[in-house]
N, C-alpha and C. Protein backbone atom coordinates (compact mmCIF):
# COMPACT_ATOMS: atom_id res chain seq x y z
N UNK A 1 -29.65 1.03 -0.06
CA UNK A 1 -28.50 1.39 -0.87
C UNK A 1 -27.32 1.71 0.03
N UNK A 2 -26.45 1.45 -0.63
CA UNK A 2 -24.99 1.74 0.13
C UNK A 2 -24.87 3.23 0.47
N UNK A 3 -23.94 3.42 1.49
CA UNK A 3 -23.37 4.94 1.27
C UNK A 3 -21.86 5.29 1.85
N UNK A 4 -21.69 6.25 1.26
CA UNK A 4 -20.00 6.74 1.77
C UNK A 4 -20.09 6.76 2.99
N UNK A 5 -18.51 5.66 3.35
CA UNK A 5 -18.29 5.54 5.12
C UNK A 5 -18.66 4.43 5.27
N UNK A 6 -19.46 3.44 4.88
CA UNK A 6 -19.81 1.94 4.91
C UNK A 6 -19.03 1.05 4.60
N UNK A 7 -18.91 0.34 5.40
CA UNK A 7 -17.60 -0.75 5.09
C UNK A 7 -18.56 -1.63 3.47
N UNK A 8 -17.38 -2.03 2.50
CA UNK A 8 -18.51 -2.40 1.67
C UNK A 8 -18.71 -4.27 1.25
N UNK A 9 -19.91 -4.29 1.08
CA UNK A 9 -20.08 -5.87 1.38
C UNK A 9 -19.66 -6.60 0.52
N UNK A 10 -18.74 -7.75 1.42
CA UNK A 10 -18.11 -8.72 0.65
C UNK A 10 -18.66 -9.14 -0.29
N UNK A 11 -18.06 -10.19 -0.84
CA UNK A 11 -18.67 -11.23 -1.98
C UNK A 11 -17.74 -11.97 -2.27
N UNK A 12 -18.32 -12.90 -3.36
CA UNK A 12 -17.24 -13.94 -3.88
C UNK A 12 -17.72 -14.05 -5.14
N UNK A 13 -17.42 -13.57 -6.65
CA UNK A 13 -17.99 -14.22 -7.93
C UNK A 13 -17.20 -14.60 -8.82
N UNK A 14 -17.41 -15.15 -10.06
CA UNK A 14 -16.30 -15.69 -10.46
C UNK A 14 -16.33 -14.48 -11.65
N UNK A 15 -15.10 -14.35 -12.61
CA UNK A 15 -15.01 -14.02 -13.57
C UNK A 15 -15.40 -14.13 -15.35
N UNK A 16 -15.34 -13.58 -16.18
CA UNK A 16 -15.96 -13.93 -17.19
C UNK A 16 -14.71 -15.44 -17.85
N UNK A 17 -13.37 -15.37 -16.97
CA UNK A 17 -12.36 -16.99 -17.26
C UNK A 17 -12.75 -18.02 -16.01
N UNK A 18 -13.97 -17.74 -15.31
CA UNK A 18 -14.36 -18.51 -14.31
C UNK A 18 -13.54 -18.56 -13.08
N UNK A 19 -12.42 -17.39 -13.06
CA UNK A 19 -11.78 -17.24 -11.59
C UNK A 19 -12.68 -16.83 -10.31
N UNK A 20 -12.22 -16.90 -9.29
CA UNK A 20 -12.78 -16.38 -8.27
C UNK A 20 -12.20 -15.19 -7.58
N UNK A 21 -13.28 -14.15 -7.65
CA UNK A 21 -12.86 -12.94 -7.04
C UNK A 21 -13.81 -12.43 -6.04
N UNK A 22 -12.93 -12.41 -4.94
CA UNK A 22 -13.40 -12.21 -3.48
C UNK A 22 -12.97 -11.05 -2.98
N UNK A 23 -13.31 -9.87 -2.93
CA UNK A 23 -13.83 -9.01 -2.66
C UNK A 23 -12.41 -8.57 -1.43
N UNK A 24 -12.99 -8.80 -0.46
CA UNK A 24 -12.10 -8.81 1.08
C UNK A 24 -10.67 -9.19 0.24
N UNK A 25 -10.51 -10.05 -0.81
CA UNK A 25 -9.18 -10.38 -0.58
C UNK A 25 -8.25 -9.33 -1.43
N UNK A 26 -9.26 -8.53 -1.83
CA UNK A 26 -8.53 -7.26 -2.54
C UNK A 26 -8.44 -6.00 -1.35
N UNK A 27 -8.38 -6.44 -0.24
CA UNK A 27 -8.14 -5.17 0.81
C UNK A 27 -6.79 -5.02 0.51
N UNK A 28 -6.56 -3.65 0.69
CA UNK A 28 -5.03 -2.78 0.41
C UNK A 28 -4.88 -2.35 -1.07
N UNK A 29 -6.01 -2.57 -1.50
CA UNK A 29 -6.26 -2.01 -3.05
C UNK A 29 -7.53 -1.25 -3.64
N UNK A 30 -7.48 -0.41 -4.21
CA UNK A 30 -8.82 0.68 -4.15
C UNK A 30 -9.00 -0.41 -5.28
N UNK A 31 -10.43 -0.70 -5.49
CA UNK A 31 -11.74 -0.78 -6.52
C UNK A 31 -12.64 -0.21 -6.57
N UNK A 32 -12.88 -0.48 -8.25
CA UNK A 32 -14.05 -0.03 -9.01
C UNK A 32 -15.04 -0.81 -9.54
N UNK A 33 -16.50 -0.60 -8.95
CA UNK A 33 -17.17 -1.37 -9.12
C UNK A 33 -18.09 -0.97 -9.95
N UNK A 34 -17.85 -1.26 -11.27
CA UNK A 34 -18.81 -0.85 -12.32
C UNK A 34 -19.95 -1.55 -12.79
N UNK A 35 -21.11 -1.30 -12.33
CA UNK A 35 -22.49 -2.38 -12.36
C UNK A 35 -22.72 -2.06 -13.31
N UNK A 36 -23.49 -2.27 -14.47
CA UNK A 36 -24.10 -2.28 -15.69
C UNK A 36 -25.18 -3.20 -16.04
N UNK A 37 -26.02 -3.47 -16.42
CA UNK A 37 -27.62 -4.24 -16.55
C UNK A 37 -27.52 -5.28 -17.54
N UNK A 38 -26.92 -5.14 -18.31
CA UNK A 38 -26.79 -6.57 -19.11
C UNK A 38 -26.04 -6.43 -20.29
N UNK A 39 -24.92 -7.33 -20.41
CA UNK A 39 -24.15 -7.49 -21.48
C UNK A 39 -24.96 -7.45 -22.95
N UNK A 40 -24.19 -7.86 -23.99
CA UNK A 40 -24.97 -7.81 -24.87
C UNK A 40 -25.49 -6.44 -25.26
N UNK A 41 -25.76 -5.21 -24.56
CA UNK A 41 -26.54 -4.28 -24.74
C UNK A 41 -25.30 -2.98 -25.03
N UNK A 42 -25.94 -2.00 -25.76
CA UNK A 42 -24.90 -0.65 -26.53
C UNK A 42 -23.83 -0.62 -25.22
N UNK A 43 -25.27 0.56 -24.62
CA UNK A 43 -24.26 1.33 -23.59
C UNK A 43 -23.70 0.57 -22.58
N UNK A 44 -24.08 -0.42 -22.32
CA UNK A 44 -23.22 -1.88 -21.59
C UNK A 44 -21.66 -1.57 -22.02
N UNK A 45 -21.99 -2.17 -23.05
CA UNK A 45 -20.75 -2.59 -23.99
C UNK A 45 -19.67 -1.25 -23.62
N UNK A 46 -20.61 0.33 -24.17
CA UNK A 46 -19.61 1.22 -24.42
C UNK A 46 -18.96 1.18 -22.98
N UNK A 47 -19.73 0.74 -21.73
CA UNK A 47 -18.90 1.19 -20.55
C UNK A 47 -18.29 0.21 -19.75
N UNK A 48 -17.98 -0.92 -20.43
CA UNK A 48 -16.66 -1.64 -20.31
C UNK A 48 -15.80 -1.53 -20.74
N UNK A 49 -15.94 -1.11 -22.32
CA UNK A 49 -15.23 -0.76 -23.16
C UNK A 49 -13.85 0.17 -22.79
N UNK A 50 -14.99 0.92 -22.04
CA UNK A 50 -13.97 2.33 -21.23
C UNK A 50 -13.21 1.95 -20.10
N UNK A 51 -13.67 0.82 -19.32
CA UNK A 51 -12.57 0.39 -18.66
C UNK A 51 -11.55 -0.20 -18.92
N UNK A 52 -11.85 -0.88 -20.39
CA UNK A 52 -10.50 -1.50 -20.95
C UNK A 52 -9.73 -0.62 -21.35
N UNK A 53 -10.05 0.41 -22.36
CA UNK A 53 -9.24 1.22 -22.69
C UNK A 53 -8.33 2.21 -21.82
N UNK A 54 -8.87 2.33 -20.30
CA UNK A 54 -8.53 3.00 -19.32
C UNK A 54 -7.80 2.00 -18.16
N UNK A 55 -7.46 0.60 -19.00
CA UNK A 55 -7.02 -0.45 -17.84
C UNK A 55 -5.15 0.21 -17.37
N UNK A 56 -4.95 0.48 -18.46
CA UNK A 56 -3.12 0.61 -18.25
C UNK A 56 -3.36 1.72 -17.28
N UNK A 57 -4.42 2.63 -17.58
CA UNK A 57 -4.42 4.20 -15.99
C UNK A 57 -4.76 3.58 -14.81
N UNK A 58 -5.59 2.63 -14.56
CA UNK A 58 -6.30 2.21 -13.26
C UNK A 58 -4.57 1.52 -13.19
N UNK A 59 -4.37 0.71 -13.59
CA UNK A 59 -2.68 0.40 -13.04
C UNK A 59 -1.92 0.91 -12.25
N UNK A 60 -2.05 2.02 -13.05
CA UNK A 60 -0.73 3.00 -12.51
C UNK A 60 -1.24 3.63 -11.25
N UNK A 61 -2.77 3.53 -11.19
CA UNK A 61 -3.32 4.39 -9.93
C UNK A 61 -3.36 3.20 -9.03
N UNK A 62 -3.28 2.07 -9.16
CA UNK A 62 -3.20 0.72 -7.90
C UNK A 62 -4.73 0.77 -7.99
N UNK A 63 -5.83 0.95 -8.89
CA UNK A 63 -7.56 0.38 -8.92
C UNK A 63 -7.57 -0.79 -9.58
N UNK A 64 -8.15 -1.52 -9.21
CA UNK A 64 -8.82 -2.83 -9.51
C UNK A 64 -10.12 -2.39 -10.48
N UNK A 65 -10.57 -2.57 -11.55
CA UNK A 65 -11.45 -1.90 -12.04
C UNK A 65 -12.57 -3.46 -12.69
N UNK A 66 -13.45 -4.16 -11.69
CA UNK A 66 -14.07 -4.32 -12.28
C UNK A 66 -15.49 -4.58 -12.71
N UNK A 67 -16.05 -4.94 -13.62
CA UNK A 67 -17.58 -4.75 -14.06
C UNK A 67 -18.76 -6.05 -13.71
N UNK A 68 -19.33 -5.53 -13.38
CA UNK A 68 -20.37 -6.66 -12.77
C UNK A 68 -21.97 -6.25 -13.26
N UNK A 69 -22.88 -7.39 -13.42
CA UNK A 69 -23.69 -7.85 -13.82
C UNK A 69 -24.22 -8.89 -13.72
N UNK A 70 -25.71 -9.10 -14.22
CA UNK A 70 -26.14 -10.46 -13.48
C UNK A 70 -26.16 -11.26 -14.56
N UNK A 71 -25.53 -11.10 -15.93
CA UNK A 71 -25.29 -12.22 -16.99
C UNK A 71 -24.78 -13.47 -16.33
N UNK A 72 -24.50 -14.76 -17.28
CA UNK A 72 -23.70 -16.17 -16.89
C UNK A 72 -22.47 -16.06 -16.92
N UNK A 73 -21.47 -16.82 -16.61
CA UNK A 73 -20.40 -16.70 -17.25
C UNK A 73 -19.68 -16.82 -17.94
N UNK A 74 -20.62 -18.17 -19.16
CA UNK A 74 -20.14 -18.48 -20.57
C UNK A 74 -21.00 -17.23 -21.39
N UNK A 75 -21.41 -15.95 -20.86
CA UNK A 75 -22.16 -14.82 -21.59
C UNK A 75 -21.53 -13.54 -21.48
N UNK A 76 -20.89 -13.70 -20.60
CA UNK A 76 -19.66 -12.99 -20.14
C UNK A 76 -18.37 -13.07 -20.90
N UNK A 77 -18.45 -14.44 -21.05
CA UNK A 77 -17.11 -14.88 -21.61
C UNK A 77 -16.90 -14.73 -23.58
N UNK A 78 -18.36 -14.79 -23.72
CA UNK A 78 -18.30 -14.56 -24.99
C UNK A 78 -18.41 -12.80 -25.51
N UNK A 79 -19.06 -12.48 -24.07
CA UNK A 79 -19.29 -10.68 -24.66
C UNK A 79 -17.54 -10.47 -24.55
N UNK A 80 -16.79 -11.06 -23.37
CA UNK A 80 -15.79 -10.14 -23.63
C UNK A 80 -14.71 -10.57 -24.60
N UNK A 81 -15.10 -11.29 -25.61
CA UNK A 81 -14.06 -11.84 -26.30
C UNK A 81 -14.74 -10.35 -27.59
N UNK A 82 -15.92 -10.88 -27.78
CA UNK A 82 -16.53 -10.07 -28.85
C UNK A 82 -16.11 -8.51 -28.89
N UNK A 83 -16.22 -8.09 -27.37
CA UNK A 83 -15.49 -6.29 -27.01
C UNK A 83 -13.62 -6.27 -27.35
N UNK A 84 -13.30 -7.39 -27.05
CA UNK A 84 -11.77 -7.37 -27.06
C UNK A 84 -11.75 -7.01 -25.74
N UNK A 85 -12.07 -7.49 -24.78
CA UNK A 85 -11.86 -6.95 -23.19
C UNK A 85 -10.31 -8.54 -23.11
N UNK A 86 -9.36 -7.74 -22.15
CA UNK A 86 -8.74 -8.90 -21.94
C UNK A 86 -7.91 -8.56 -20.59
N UNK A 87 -7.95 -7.19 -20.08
CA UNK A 87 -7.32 -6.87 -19.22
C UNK A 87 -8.45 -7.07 -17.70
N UNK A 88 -10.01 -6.28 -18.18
CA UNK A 88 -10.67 -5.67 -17.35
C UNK A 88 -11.58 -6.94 -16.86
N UNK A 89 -11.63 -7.48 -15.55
CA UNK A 89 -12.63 -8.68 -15.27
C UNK A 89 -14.08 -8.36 -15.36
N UNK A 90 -14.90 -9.15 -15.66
CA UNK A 90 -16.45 -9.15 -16.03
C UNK A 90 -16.69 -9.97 -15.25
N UNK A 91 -17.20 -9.86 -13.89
CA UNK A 91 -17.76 -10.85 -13.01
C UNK A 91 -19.40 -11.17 -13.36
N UNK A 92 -19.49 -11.89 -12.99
CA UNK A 92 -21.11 -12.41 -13.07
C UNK A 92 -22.02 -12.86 -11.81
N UNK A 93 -22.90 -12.14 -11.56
CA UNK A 93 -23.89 -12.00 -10.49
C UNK A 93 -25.03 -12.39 -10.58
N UNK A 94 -24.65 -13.63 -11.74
CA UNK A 94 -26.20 -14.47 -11.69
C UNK A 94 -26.96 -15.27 -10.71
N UNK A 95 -26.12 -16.27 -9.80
CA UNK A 95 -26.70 -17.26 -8.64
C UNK A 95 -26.34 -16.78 -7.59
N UNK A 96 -26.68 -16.86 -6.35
CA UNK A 96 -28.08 -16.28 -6.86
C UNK A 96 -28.21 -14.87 -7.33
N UNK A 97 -29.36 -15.12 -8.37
CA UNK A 97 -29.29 -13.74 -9.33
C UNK A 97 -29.44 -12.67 -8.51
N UNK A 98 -28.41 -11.66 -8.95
CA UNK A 98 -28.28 -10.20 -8.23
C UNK A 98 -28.34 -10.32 -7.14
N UNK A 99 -27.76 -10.96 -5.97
CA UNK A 99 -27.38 -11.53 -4.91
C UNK A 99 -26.49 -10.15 -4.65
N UNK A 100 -25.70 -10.16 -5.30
CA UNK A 100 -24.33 -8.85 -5.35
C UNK A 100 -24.58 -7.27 -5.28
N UNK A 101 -25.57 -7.36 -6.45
CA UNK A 101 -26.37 -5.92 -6.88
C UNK A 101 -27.27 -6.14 -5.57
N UNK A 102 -27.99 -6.99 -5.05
CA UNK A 102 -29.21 -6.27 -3.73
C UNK A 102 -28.63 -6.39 -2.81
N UNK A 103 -27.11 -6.74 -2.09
CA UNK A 103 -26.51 -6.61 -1.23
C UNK A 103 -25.56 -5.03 -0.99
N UNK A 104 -25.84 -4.39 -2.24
CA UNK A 104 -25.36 -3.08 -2.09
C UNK A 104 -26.66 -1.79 -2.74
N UNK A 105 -27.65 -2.36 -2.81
CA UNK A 105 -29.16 -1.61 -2.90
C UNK A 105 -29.11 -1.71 -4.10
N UNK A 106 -28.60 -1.84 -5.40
CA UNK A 106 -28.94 -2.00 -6.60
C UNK A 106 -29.54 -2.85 -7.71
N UNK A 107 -30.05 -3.92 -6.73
CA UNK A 107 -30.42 -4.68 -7.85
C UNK A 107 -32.13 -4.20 -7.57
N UNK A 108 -32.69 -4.03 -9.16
CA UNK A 108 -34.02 -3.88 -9.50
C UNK A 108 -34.67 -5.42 -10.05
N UNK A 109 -35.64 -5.55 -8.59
CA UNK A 109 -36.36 -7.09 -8.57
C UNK A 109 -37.28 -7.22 -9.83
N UNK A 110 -38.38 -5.99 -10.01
CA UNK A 110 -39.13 -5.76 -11.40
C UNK A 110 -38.62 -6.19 -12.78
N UNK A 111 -37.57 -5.50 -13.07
CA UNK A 111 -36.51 -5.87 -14.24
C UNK A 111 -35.46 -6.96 -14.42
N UNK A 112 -35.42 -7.41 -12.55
CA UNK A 112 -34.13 -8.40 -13.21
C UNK A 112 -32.32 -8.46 -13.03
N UNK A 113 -32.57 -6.98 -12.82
CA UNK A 113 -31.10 -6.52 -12.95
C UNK A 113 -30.75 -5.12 -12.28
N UNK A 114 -29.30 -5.55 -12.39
CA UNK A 114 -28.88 -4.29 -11.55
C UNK A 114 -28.67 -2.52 -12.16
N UNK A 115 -29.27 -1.63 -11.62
CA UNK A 115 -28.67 -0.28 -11.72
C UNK A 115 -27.34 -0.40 -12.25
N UNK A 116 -27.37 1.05 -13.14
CA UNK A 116 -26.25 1.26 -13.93
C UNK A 116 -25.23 2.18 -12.81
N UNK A 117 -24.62 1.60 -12.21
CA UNK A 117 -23.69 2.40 -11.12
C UNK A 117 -22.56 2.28 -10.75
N UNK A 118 -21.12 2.86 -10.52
CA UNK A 118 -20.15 3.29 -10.11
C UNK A 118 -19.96 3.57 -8.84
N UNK A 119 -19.08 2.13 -7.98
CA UNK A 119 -18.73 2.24 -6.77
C UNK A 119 -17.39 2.11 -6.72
N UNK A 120 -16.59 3.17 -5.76
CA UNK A 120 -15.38 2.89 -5.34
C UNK A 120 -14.91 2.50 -4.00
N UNK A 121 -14.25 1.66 -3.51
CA UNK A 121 -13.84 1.28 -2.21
C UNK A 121 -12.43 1.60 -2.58
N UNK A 122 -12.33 2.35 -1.29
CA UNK A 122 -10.72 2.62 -0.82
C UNK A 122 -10.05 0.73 -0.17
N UNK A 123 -9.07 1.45 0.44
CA UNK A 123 -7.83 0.08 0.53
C UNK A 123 -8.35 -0.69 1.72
N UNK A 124 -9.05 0.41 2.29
CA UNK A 124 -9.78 -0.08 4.01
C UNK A 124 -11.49 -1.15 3.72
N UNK A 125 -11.40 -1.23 2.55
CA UNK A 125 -12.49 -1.94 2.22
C UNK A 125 -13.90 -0.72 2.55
N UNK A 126 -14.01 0.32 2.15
CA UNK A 126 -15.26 1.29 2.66
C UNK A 126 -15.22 2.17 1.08
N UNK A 127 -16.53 2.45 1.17
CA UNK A 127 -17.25 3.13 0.29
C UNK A 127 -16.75 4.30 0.41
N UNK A 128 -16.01 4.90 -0.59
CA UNK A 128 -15.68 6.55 -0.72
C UNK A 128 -16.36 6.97 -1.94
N UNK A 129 -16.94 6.62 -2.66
CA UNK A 129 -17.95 7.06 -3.91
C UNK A 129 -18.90 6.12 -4.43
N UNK A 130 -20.15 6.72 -4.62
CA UNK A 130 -21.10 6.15 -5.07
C UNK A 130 -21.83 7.08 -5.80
N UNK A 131 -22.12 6.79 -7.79
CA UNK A 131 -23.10 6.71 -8.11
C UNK A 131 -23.46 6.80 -9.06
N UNK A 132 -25.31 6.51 -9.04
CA UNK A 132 -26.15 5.79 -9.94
C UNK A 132 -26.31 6.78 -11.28
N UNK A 133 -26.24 6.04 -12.31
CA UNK A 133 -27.07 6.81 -13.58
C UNK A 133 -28.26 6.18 -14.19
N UNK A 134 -28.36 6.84 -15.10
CA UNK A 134 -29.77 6.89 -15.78
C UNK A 134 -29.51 5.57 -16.43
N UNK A 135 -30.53 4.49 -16.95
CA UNK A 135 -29.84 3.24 -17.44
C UNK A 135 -29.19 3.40 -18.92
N UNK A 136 -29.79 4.60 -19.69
CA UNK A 136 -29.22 4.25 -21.07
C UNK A 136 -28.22 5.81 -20.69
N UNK A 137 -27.39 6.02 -19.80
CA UNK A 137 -26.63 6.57 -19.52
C UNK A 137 -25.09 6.18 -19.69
N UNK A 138 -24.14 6.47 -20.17
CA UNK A 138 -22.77 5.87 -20.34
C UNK A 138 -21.79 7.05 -19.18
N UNK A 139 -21.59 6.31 -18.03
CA UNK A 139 -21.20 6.62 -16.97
C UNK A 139 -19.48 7.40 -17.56
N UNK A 140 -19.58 8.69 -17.28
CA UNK A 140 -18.15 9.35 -17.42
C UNK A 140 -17.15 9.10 -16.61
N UNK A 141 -15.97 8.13 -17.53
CA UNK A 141 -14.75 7.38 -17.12
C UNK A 141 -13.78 8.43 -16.61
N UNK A 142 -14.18 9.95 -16.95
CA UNK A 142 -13.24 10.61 -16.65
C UNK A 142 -13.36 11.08 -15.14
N UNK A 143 -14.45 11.15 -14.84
CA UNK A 143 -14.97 11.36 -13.98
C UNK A 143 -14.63 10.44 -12.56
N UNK A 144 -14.30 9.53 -12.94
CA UNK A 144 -14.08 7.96 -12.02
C UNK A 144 -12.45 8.46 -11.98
N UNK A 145 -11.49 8.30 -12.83
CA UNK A 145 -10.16 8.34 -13.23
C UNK A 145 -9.65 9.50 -12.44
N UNK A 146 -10.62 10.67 -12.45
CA UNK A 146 -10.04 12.31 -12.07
C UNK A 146 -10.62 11.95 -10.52
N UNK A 147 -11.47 11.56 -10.05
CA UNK A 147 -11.43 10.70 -8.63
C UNK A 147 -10.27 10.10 -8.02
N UNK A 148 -9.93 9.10 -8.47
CA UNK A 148 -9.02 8.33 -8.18
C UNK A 148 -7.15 8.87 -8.27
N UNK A 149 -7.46 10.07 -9.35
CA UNK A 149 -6.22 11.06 -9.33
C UNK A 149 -6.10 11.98 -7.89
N UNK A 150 -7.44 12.35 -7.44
CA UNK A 150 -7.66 13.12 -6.19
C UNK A 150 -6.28 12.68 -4.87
């Protein structure tokens, strides 16, 4: 598993509109890396949800806020039409599956999928917060937001 002070590991995935988002090329910008286990599912849903509704604050704070999972990306593309997501990107970490999630200790090989967890990288590309919840846990947005106010 990752930890604070770790430079944090690249990637490249595409989005739930099939863009490509590369990681490194967001240096000079804090992100939020919100893992969640599979679309389709409640508390999934509720905690994207919260990033959309919280997209105009991550703005104003200069965070990149977005959610990853090892769904497809035409599954992606349909959850986020169904949520009304239109601001917040839904990357997809299917090929190789959870490739993304076990390159930062979270993906669970047994199940399939990744831990329900909240990572932030500062502008320097390094881990300044990490962490995991319970899976049917809905990760507190305020909590992330009043971080990033720090």
């Amino acid at each position: 598993m990752v930890n604070v002070g770790e430079k944090a590991p690249d990637f490249v995935l595409k989005d739930h509109k099939k863009n490509e988002v590369k990681l490194s090329s967001l240096k000079g910008k804090r992100v939020l890396l919100s893992f969640h286990p599979l679309a389709w599912t409640k508390v999934c849903a509720d905690q994207m949800k919260s990033l959309e509704a919280n997209s105009q604050v991550f703005e104003e704070l200069g965070v990149i806020a977005l959610g990853v999972s090892v769904d497809t990306v035409p599954s992606k593309n349909a959850w986020a039409k169904e949520l009304n997501i239109e601001k917040t990107q839904l990357l997809s970490d299917f090929w190789p599956h959870g490739a993304v999630a076990g390159s930062y200790g979270l993906f669970k090989e047994k199940e399939g999928f990744s831990e329900r967890a909240n990572i932030i990288i500062d502008e320097n590309q390094t881990i300044v917060f990490v962490k995991i919840y319970e899976i049917s846990q809905l990760p507190d947005i305020n909590e992330i937001v009043g971080f990033f106010r720090k």
